[in-house]
N, C-alpha and C. Protein backbone atom coordinates (compact mmCIF):
# COMPACT_ATOMS: atom_id res chain seq x y z
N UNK A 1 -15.69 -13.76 -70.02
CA UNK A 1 -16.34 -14.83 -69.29
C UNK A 1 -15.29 -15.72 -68.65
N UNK A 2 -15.55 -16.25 -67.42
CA UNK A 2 -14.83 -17.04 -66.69
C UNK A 2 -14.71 -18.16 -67.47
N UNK A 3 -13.84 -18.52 -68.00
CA UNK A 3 -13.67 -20.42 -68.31
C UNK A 3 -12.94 -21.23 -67.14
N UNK A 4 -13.24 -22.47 -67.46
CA UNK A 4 -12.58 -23.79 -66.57
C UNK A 4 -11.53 -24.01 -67.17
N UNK A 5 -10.20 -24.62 -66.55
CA UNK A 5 -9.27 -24.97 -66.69
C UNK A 5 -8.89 -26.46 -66.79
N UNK A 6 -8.55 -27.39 -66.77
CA UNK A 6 -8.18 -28.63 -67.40
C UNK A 6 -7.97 -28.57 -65.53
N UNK A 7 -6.84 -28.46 -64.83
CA UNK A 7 -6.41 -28.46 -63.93
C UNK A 7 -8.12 -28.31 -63.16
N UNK A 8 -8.72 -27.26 -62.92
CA UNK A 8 -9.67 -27.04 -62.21
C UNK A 8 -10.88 -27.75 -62.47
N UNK A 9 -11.10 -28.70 -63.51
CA UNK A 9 -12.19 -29.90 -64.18
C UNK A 9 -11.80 -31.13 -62.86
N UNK A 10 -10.46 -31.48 -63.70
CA UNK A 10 -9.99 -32.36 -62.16
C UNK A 10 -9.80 -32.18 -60.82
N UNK A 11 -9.56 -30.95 -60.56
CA UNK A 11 -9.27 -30.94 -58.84
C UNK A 11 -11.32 -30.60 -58.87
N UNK A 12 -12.54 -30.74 -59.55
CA UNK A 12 -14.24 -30.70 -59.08
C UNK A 12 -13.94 -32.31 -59.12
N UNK A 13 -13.58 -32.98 -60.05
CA UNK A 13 -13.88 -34.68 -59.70
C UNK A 13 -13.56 -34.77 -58.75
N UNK A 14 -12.22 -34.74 -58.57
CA UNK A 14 -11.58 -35.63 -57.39
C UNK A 14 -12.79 -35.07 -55.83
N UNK A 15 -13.41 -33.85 -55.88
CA UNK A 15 -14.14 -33.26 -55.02
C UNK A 15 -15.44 -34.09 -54.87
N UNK A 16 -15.77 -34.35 -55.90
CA UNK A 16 -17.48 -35.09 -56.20
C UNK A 16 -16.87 -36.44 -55.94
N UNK A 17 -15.91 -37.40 -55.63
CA UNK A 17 -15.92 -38.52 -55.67
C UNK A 17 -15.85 -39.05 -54.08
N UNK A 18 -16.25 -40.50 -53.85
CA UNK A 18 -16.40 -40.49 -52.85
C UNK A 18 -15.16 -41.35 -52.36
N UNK A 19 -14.73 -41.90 -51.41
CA UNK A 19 -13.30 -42.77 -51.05
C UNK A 19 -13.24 -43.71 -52.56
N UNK A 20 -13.93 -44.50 -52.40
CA UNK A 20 -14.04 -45.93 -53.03
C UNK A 20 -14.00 -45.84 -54.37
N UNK A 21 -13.98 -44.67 -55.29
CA UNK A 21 -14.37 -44.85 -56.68
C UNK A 21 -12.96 -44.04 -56.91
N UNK A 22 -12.72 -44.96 -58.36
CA UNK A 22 -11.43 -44.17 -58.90
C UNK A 22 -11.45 -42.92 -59.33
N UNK A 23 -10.21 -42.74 -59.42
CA UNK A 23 -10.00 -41.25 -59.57
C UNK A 23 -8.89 -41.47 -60.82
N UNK A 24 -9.00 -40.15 -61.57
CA UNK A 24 -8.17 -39.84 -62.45
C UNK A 24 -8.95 -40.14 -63.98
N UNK A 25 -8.32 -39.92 -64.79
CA UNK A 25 -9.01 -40.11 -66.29
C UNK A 25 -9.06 -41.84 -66.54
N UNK A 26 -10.51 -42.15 -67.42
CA UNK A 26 -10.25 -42.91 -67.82
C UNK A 26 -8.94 -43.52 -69.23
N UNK A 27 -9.06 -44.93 -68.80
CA UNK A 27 -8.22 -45.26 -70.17
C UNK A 27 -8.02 -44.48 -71.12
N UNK A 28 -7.12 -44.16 -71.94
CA UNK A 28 -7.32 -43.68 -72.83
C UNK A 28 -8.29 -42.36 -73.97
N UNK A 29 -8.30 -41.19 -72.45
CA UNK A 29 -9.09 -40.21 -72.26
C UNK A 29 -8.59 -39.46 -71.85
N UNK A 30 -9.13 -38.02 -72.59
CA UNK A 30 -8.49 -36.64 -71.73
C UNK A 30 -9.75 -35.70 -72.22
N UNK A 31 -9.12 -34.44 -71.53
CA UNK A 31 -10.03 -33.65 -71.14
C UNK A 31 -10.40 -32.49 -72.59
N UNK A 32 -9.95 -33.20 -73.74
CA UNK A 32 -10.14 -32.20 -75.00
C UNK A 32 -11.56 -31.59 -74.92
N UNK A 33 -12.38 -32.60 -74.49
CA UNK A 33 -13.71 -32.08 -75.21
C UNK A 33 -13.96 -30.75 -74.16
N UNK A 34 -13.24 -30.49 -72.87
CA UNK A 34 -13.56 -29.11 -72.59
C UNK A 34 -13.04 -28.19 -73.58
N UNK A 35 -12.27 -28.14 -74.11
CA UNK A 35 -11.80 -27.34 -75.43
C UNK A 35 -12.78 -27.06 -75.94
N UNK A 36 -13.69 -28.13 -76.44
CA UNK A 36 -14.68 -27.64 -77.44
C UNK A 36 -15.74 -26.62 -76.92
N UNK A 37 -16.01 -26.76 -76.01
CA UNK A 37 -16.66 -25.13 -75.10
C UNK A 37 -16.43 -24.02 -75.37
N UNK A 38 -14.59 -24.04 -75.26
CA UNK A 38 -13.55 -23.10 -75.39
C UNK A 38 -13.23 -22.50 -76.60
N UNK A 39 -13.56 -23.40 -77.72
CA UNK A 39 -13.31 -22.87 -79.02
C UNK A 39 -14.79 -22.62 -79.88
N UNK A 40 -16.05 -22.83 -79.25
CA UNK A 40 -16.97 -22.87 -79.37
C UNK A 40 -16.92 -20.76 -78.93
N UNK A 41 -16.45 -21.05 -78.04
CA UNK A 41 -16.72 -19.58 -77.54
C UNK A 41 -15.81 -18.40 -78.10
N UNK A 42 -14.58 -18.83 -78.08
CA UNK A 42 -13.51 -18.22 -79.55
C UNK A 42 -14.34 -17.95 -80.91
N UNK A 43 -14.95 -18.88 -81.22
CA UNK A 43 -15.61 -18.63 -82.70
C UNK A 43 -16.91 -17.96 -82.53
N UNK A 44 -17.32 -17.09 -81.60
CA UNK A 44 -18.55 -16.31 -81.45
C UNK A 44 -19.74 -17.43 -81.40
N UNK A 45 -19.60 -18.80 -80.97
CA UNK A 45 -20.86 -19.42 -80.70
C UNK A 45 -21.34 -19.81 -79.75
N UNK A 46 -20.86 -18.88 -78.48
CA UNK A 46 -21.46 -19.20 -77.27
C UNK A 46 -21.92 -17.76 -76.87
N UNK A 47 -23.22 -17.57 -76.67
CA UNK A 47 -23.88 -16.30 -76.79
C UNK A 47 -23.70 -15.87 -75.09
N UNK A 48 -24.02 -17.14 -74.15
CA UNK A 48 -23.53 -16.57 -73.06
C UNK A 48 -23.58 -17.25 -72.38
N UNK A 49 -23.25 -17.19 -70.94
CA UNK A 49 -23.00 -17.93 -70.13
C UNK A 49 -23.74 -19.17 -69.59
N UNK A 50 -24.92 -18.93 -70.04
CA UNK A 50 -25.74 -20.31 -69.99
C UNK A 50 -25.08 -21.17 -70.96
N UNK A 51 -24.72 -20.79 -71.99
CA UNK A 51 -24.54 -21.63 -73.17
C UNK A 51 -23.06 -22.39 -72.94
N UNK A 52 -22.59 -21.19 -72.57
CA UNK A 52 -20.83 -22.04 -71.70
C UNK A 52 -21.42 -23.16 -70.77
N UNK A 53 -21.84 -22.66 -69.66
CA UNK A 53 -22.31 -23.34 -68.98
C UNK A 53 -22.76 -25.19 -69.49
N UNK A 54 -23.69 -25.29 -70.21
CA UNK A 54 -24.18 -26.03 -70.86
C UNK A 54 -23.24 -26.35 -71.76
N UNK A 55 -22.35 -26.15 -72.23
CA UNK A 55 -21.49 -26.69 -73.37
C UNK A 55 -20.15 -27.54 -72.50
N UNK A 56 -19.87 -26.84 -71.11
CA UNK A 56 -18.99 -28.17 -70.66
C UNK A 56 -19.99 -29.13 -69.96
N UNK A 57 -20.83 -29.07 -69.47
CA UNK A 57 -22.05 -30.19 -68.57
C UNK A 57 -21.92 -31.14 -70.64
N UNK A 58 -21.98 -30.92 -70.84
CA UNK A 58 -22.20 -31.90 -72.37
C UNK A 58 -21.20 -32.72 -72.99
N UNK A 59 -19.79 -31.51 -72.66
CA UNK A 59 -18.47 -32.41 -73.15
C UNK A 59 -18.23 -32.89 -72.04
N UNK A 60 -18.38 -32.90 -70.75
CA UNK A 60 -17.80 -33.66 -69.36
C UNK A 60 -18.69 -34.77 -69.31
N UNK A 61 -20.32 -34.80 -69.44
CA UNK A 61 -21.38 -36.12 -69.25
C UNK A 61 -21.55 -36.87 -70.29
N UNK A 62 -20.74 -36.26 -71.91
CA UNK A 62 -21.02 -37.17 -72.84
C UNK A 62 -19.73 -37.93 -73.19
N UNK A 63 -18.53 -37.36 -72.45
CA UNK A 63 -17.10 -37.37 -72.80
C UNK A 63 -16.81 -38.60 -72.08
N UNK A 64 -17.12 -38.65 -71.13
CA UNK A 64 -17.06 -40.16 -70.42
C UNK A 64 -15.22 -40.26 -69.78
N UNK A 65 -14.49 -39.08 -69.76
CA UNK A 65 -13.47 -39.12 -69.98
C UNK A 65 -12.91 -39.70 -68.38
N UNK A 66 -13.95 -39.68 -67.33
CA UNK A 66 -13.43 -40.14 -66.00
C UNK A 66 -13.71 -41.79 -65.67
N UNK A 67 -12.84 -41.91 -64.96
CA UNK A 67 -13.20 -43.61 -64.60
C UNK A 67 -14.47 -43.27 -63.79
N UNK A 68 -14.90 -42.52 -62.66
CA UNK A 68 -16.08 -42.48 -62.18
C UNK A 68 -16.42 -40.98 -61.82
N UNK A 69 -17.69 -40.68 -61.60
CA UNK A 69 -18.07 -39.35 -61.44
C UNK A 69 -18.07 -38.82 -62.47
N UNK A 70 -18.52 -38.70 -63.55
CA UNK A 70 -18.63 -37.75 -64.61
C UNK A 70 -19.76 -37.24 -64.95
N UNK A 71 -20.60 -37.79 -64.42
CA UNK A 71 -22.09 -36.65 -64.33
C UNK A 71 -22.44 -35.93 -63.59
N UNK A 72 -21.72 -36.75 -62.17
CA UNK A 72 -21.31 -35.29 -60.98
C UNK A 72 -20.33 -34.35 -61.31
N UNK A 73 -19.27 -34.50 -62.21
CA UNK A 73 -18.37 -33.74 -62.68
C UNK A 73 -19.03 -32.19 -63.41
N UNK A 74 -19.70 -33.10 -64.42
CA UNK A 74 -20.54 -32.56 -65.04
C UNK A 74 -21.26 -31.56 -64.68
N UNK A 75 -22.14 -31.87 -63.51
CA UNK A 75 -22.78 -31.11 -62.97
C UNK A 75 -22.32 -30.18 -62.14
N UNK A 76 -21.07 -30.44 -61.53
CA UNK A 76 -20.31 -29.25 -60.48
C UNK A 76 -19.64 -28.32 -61.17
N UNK A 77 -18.93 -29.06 -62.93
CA UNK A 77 -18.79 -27.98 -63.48
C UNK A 77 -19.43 -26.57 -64.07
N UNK A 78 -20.71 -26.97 -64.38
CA UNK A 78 -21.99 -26.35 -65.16
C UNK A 78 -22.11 -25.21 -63.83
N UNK A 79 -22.12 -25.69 -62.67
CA UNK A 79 -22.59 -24.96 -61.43
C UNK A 79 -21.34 -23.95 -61.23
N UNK A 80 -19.78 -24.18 -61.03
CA UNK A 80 -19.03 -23.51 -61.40
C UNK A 80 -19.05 -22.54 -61.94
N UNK A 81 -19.23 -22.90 -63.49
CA UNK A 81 -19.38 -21.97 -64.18
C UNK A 81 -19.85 -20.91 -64.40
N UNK A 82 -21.38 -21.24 -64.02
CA UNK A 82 -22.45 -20.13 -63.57
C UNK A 82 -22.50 -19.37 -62.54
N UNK A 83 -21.45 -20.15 -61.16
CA UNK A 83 -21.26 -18.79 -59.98
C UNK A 83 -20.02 -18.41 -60.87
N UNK A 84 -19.07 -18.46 -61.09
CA UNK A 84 -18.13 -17.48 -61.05
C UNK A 84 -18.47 -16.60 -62.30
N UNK A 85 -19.14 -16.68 -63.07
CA UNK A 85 -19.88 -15.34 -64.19
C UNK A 85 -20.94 -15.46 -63.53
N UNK A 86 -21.41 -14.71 -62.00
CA UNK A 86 -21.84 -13.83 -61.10
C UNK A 86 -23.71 -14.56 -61.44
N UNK A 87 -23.60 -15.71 -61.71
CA UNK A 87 -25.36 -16.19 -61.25
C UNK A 87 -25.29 -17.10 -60.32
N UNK A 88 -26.73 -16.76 -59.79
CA UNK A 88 -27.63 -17.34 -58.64
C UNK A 88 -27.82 -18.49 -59.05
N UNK A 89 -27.56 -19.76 -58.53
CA UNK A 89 -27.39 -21.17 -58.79
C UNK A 89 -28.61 -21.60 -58.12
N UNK A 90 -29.39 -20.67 -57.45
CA UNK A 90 -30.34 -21.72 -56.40
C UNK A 90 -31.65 -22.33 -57.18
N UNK A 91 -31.69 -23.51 -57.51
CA UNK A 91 -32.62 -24.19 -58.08
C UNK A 91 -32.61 -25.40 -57.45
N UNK A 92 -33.74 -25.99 -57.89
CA UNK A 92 -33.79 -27.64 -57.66
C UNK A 92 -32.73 -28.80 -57.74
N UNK A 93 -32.04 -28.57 -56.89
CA UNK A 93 -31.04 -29.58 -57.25
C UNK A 93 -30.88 -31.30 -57.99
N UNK A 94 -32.36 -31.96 -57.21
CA UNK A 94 -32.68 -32.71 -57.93
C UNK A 94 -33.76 -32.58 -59.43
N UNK A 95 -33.67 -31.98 -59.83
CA UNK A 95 -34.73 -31.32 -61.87
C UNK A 95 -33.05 -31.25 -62.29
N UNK A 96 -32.22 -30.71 -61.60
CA UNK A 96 -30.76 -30.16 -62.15
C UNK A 96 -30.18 -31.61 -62.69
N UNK A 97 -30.03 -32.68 -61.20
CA UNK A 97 -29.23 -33.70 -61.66
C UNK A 97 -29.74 -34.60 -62.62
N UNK A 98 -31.63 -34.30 -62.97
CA UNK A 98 -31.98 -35.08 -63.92
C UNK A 98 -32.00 -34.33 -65.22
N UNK A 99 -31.14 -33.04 -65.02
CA UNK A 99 -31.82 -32.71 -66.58
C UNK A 99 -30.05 -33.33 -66.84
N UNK A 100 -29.07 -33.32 -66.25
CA UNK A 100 -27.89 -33.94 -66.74
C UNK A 100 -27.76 -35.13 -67.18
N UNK A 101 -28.10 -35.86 -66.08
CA UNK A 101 -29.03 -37.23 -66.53
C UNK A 101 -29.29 -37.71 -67.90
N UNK A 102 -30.45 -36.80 -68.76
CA UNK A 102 -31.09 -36.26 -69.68
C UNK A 102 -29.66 -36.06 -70.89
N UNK A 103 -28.47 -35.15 -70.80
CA UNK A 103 -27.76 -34.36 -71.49
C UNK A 103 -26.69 -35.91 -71.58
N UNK A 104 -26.24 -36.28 -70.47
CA UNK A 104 -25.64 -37.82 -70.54
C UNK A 104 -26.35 -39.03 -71.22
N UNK A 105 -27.42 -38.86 -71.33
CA UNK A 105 -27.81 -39.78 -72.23
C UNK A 105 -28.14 -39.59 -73.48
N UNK A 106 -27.47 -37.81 -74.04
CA UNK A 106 -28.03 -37.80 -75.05
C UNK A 106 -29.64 -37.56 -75.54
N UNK A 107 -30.24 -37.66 -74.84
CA UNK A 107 -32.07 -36.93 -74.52
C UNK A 107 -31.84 -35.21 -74.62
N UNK A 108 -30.87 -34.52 -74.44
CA UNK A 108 -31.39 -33.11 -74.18
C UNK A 108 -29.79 -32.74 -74.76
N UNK A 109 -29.85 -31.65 -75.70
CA UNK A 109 -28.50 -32.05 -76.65
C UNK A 109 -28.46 -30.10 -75.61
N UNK A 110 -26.63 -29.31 -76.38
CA UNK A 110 -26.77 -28.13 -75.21
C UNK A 110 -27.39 -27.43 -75.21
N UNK A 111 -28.26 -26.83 -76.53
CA UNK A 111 -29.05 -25.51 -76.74
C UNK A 111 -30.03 -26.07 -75.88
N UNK A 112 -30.84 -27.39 -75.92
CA UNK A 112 -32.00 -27.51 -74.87
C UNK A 112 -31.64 -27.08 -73.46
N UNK A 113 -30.23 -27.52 -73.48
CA UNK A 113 -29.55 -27.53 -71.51
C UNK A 113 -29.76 -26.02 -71.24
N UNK A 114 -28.94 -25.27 -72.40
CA UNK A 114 -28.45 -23.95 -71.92
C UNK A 114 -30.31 -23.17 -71.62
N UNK A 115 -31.22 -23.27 -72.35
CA UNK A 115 -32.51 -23.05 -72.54
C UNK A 115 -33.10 -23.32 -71.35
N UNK A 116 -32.56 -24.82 -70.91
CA UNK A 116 -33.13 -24.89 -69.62
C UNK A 116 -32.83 -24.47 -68.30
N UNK A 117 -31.16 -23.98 -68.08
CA UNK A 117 -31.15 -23.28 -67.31
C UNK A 117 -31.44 -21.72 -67.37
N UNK A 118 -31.56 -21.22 -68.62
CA UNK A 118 -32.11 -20.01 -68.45
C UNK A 118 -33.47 -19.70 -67.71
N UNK A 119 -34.37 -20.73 -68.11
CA UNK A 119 -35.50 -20.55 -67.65
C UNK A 119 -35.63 -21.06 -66.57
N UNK A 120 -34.94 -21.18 -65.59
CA UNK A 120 -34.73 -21.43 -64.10
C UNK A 120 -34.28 -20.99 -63.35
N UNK A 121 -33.36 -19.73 -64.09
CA UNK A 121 -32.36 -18.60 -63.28
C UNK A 121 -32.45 -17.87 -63.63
């Protein structure tokens, strides 16, 4: 399975952000919790690519690790993820940005996320 790279997390922010909003990690923040995806999937607990998928949209929207954009982060990563392990992304874009929404606030933890994009793709 394709994974994201630390390098390639940041060069989707800096993409999703618009002039005016900072860029770069917040204070005292880094990008570990994509690890936990990563070692999630090392230890046989990511069954598949939805579940990758859904496991960085969770450590990027709950991680808070950017000064701004991190639910767009979030969300461009999840989308990432899913084209380059060869799926059709075309859904509702707005159900998408609210089910992140949802996963950032803690309302929809990843097995619900990954569940929910299965049943949409």
């Amino acid at each position: 399975m394709f994974t994201l790279t630390a390098d390639l997390v940041m060069d989707i922010h800096d993409e999703v952000l618009n002039p005016a909003e900072l860029r770069g990690l917040a204070y005292n923040k880094s990008l570990d919790g994509r690890w936990r995806a990563e070692n999630r999937l090392a230890y046989g607990l990511i069954a598949d690519v939805f579940d990758l998928a859904a496991a960085y949209a969770i450590a990027v929207s709950q991680g808070h690790c950017f000064n701004d954009g991190n639910k767009r982060t979030a969300f461009r990563c999840m989308m990432v993820c899913l084209e380059a392990n060869g799926i059709d992304t075309a859904f509702d874009t707005e159900a998408t940005g609210q089910a992140i929404i949802r996963a950032a606030q803690r309302l929809m933890d990843e097995g619900e996320l990954a569940e929910w994009l299965r049943e949409r793709l």
